[in-house]
Protein backbone atom coordinates (compact mmCIF):
# COMPACT_ATOMS: atom_id res chain seq x y z
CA UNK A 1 0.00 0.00 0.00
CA UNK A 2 3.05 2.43 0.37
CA UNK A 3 6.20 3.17 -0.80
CA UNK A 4 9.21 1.20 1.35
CA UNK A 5 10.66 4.62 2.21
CA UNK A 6 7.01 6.69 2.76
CA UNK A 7 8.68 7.61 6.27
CA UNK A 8 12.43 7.93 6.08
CA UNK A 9 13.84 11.15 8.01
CA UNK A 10 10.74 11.01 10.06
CA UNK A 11 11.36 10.32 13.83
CA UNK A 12 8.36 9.67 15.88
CA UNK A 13 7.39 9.25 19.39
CA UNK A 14 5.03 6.94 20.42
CA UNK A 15 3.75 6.75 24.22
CA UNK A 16 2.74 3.18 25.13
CA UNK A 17 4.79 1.96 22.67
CA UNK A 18 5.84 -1.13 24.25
CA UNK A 19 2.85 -3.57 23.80
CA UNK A 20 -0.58 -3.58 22.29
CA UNK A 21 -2.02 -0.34 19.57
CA UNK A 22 1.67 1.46 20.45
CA UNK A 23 3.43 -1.32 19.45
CA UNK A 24 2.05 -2.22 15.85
CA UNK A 25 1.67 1.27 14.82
CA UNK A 26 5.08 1.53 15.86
CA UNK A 27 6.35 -0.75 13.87
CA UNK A 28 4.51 -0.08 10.80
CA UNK A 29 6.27 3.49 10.52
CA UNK A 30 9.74 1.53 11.14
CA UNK A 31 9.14 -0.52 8.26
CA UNK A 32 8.13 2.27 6.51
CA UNK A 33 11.65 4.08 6.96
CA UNK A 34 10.68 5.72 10.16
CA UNK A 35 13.52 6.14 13.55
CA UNK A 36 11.34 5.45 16.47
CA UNK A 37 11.43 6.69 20.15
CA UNK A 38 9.13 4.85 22.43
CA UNK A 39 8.19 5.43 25.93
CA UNK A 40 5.83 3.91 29.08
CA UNK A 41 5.76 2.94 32.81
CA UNK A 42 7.57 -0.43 32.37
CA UNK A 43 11.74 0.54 30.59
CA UNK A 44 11.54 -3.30 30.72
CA UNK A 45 8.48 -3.62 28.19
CA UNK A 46 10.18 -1.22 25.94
CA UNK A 47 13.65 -2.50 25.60
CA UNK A 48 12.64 -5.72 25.09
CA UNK A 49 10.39 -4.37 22.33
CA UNK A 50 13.21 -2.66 21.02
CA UNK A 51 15.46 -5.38 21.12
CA UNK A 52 13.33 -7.20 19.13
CA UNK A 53 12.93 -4.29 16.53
CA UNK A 54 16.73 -3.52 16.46
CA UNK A 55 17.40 -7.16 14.86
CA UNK A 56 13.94 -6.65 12.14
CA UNK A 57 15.27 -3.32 11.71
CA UNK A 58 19.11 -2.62 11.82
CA UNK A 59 19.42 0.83 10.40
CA UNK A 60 16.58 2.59 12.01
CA UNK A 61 17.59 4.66 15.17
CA UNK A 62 15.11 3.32 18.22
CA UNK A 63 14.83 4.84 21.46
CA UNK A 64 13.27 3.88 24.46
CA UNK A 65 12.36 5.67 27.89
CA UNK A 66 10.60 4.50 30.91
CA UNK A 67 8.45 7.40 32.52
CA UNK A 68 5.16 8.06 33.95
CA UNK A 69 3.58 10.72 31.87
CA UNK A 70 0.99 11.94 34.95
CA UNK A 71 4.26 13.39 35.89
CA UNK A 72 5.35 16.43 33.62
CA UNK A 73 8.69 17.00 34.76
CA UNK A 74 8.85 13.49 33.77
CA UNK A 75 7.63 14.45 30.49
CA UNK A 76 9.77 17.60 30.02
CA UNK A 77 13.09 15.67 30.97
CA UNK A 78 11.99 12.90 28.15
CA UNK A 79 11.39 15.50 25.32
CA UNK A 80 14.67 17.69 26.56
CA UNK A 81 16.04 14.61 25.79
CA UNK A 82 14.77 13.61 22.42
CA UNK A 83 15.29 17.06 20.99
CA UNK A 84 19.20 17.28 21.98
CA UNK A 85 19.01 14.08 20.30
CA UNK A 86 17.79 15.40 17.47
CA UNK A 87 14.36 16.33 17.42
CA UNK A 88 10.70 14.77 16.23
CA UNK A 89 8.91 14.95 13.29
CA UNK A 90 5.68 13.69 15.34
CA UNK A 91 4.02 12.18 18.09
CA UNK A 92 1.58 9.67 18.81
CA UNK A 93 -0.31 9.82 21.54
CA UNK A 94 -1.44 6.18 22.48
CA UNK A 95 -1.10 5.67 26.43
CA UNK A 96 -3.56 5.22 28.62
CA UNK A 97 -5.60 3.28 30.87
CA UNK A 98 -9.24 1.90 32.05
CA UNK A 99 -11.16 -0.78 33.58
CA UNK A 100 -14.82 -1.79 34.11
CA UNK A 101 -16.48 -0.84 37.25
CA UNK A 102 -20.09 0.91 37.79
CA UNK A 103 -19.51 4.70 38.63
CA UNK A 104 -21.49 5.25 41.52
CA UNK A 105 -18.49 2.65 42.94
CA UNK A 106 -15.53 5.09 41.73
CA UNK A 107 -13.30 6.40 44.55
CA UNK A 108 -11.44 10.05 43.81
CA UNK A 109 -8.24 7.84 42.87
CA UNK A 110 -9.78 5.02 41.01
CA UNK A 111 -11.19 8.23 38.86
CA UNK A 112 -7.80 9.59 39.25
CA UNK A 113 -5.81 6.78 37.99
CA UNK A 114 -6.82 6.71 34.67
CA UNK A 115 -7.85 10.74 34.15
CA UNK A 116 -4.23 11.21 35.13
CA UNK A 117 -2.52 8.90 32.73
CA UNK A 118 -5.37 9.70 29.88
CA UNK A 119 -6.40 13.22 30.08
CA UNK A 120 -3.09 14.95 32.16
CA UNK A 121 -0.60 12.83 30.56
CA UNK A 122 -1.59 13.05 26.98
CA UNK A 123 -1.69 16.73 27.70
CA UNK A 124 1.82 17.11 29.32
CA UNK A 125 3.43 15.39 26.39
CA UNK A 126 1.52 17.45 23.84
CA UNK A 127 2.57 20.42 25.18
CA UNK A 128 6.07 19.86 25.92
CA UNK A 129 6.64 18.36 22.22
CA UNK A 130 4.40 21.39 20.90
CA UNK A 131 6.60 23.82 22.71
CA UNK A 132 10.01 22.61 21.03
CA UNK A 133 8.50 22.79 17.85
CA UNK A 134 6.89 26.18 18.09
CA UNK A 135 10.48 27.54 19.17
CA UNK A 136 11.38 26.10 16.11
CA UNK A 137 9.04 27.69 13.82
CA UNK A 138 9.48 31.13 15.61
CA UNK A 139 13.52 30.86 15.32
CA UNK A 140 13.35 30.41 11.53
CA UNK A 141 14.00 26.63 11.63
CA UNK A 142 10.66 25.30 9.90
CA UNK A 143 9.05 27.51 7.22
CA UNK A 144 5.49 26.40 5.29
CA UNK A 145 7.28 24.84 2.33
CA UNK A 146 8.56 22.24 4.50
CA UNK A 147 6.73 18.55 5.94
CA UNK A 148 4.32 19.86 8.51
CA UNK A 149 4.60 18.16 11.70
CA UNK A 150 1.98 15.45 12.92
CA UNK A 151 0.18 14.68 16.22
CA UNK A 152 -2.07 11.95 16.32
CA UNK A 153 -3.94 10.67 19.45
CA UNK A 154 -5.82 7.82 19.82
CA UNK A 155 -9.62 8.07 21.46
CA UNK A 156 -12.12 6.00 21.56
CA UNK A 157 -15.82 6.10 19.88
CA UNK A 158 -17.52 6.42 23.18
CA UNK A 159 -16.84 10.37 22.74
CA UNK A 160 -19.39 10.24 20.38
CA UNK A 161 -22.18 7.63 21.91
CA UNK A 162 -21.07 7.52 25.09
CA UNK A 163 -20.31 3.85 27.15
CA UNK A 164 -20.71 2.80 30.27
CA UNK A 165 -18.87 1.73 33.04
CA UNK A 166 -15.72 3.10 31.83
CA UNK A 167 -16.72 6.93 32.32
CA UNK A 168 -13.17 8.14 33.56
CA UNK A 169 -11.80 6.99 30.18
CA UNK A 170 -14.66 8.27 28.01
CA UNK A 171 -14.17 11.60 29.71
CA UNK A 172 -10.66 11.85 29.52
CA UNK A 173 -10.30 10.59 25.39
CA UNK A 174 -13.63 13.39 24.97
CA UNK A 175 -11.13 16.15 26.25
CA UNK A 176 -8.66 14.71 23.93
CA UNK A 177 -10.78 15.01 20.84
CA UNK A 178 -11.64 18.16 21.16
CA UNK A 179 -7.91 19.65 22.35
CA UNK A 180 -6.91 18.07 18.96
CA UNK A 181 -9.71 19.95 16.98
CA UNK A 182 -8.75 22.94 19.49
CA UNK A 183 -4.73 22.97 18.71
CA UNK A 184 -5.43 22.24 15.23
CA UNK A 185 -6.31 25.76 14.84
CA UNK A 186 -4.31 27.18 16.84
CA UNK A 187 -1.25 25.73 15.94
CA UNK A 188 -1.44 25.66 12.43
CA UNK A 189 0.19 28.45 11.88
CA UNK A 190 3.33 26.56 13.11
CA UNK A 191 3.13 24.02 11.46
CA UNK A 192 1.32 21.39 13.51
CA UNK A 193 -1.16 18.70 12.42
CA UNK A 194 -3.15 17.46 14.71
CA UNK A 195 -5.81 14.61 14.40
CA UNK A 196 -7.27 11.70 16.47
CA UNK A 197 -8.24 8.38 15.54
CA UNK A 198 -11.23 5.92 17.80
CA UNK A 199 -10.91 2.63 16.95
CA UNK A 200 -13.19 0.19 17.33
CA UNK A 201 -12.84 -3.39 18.95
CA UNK A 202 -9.18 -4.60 17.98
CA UNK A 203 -8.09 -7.39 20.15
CA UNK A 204 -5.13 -7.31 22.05
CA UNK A 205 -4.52 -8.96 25.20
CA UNK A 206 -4.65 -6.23 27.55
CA UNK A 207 -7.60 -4.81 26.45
CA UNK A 208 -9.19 -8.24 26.36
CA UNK A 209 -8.42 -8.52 29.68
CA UNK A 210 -9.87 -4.92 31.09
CA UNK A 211 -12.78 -4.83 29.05
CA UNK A 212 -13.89 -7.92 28.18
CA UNK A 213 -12.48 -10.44 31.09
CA UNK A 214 -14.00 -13.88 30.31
CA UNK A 215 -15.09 -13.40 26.86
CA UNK A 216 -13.17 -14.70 23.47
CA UNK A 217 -11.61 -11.66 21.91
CA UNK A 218 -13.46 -9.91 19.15
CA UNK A 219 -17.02 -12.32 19.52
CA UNK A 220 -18.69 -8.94 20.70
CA UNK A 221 -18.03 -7.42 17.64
CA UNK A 222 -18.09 -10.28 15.34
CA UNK A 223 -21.75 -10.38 17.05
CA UNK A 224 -23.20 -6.81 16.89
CA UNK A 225 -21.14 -5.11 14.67
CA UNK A 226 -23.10 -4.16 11.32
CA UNK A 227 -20.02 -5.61 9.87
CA UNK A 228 -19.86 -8.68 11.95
CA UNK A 229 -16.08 -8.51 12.99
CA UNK A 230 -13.61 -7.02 14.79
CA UNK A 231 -10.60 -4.89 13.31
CA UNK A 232 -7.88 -5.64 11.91
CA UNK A 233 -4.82 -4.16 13.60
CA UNK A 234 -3.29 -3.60 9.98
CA UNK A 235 -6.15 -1.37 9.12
CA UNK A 236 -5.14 1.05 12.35
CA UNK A 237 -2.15 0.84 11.04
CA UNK A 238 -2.34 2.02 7.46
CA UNK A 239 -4.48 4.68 8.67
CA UNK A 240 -1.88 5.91 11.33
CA UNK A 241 0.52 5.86 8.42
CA UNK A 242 -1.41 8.10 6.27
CA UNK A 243 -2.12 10.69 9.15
CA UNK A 244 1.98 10.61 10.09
CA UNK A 245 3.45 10.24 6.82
CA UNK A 246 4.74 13.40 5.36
CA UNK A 247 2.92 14.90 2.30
CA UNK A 248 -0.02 12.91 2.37
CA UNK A 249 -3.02 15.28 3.10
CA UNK A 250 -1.24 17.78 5.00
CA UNK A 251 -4.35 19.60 4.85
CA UNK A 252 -6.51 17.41 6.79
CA UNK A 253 -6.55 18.35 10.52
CA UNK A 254 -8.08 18.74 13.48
CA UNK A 255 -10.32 15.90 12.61
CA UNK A 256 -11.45 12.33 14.75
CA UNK A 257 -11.79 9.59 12.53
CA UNK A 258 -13.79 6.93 14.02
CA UNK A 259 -12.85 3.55 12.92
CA UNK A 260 -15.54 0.79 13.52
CA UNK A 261 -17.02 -0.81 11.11
């Protein structure tokens, strides 16, 4: 579907990288020419994701950092890093967290422990990675006739039709759609794309487990959905491609993309 090289001189962070949605996108843009920093809780996770990477993909430049993004100083130390290290072209926004429980049952830090890894996290890293790149713009070093750089966070379709039983998530990924569609126009003039993508039911084991403990991944879908299946991780990431690839639509922003059959 694209060109071996669609990505080469991009360099792209992707939070949560380690395992699961992070992971394959990840790795799609690596095959696609991409260097790749990664980050999340668990330096374990990514480094042995890495590892594994390093021997698929010899020449590409991978980097890996275990932090807790509901810490910004955390967040600022990681992107200090990454831009005296060169810089990104993008970031992906793809941690987070969530399980099932009924709300009236929520304590303030079961509410807390996913708004602050959903909602304050993906903010802290937008912002510090927006920052660096808006000193860049003002100081000269990216002008309009060059690649626009790309933000893309993932949400979830409940910010549309609402679920329940996960309301600290669908909050949280709701304040994340519409800071995209709200940076998208303020930004611009820097430079900065900025979309979100909600997928809909693609297995993976963690979210199997949170979500859907006891069931056989995917039967929900391949039961009620008008298409009668799940996703296909490959189609998330083809799409993430085309939103992070250089040149592709850079005119398309600010915009949630629901994917779900």
């Amino acid at each position: 579907m694209f060109q071996p090289q669609l990505m080469a001189g991009q360099r792209i962070l992707v939070t949560g990288g380690g395992t699961g949605l992070g992971r394959a996108m990840a790795e799609r843009f690596l095959s696609l020419g991409a260097d790749i920093a990664i980050c999340g809780r668990r330096k374990v996770v990514c480094d042995t994701t890495a590892a594994a990477w390093r021997e698929q993909f010899p020449q590409r430049r991978i980097d890996t950092f275990g932090i807790d993004i509901r810490i910004a100083q955390s967040v600022q130390d990681m992107v200090d890093a990454l831009w005296d290290s060169g810089g990104l072209t993008g970031l992906v926004n793809n941690a987070a967290g969530n399980f099932i429980a009924p709300t009236e049952s929520l304590s303030p830090r079961a509410f807390d422990a996913i708004a602050n890894i959903v909602f304050h996290g993906t903010f802290y890293v937008t912002q510090a990675v927006g920052k660096k790149w808006i000193e860049q713009a003002k100081s000269g070093q990216w002008t309009p006739d060059q690649p626009y750089r790309s933000v893309m966070s993932i949400i979830v379709t409940w910010v549309d039709n609402g679920s329940p039983f996960v309301v600290p998530s669908a909050m949280s990924k709701a304040g994340i759609d519409v800071m995209t569609k709200s940076l998208a126009m303020e930004w611009a003039r820097y430079g900065i794309r900025l979309n979100a993508v909600g997928p809909g039911e693609i297995p993976t084991e963690g979210m199997s487990k949170r979500l859907s403990p006891g069931e056989e991944p995917g039967a929900r879908s391949r039961k009620n959905n008008p298409m009668a299946r799940e996703g296909k991780m490959s189609e998330l990431q083809n799409l993430a491609s085309f939103l992070m690839a250089n040149g592709q639509c850079d005119w398309l922003t600010g915009q949630s993309i629901m994917m779900d059959g």
